[in-house]
Protein backbone atom coordinates (compact mmCIF):
# COMPACT_ATOMS: atom_id res chain seq x y z
CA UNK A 1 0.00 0.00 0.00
CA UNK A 2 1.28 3.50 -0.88
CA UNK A 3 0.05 6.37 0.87
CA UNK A 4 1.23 10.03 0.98
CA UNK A 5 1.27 12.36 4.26
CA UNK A 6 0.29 16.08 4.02
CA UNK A 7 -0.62 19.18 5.73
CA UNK A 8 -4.23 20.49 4.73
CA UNK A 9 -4.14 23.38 2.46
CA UNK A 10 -6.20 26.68 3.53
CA UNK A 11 -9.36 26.46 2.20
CA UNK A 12 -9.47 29.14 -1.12
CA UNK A 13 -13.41 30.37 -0.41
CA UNK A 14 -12.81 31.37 3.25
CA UNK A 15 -9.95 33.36 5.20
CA UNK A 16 -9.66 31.46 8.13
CA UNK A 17 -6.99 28.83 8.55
CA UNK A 18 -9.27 26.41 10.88
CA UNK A 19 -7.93 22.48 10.44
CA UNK A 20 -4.78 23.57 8.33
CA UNK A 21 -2.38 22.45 10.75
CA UNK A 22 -4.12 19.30 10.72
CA UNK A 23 -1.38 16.02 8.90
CA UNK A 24 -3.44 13.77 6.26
CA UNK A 25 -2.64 10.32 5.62
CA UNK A 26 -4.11 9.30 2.37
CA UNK A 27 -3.37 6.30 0.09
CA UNK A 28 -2.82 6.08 -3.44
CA UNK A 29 -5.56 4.56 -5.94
CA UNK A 30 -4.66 0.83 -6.46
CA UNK A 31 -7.13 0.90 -9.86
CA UNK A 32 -8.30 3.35 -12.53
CA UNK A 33 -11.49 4.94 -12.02
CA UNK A 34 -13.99 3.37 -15.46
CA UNK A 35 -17.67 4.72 -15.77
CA UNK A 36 -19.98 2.72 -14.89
CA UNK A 37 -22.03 0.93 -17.63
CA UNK A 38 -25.78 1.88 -16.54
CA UNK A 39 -25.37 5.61 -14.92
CA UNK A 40 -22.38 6.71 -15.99
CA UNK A 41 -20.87 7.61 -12.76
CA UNK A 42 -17.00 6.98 -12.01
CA UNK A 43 -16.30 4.34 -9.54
CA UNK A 44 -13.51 1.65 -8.81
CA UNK A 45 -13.45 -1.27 -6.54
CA UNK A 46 -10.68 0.31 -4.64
CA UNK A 47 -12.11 1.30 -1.65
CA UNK A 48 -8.67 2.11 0.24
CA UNK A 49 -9.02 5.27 -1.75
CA UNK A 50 -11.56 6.55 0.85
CA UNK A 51 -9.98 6.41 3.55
CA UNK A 52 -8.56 9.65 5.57
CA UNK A 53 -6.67 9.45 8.41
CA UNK A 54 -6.13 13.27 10.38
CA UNK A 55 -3.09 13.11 13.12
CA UNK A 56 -1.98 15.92 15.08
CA UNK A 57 1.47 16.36 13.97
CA UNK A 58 3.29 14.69 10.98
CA UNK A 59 5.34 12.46 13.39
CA UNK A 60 2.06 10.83 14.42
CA UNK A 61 1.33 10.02 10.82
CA UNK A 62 4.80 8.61 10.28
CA UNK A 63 4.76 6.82 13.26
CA UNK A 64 1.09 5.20 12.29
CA UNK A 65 2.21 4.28 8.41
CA UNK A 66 6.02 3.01 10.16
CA UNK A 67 3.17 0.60 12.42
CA UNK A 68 1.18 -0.65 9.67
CA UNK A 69 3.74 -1.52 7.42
CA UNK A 70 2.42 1.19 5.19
CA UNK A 71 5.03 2.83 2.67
CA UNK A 72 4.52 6.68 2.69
CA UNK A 73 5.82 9.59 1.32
CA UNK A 74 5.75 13.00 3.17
CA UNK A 75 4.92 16.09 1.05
CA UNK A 76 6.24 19.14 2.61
CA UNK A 77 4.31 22.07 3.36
CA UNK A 78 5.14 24.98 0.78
CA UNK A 79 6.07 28.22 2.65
CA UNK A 80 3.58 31.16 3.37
CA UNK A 81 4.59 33.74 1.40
CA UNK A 82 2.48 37.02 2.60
CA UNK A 83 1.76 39.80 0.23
CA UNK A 84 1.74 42.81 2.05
CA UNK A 85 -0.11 45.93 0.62
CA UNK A 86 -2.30 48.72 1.47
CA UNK A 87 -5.59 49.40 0.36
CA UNK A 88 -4.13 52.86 -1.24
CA UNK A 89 -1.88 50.43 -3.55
CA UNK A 90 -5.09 49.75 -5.60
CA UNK A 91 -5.79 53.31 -6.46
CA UNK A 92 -2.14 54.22 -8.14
């Protein structure tokens, strides 16, 4: 099983930063997604792809995938860049 670990992104509609300093532990799709025949939908038979594990801190996640015998990958958390300007910047 391959799984990657990340930190939640900021949601874009909202300015708060609640959960983003939540870790996710997610696991990779085993199979293809293929429409099904009668509705059309997309679905697989892989149903380790819905599973979503939140820890604390990213050493919890590690330490749970290190446990299960589950081979993950850690993305790291770009930066914050913050772009600092004042409402008279719009007007020149």
């Amino acid at each position: 099983m391959h799984a990657r670990i990340f930190q939640e992104p900021k949601n874009a509609m909202q300015s708060g930063r609640a959960r983003t300093y939540r870790w996710v532990l997610e696991f990779a799709p085993a199979e293809a997604r293929r429409a099904d025949p009668l509705m059309g939908w997309a679905g697989s038979g892989d149903t380790q792809r819905q599973v979503r594990m939140t820890f604390e801190s990213c050493d919890a996640a590690k330490a749970y995938a290190d446990r299960h015998g589950i081979d993950a990958h850690v993305i790291p958390t770009p930066p914050r860049t913050l772009k600092i300007q004042a409402y008279a910047d719009n007007f020149r």
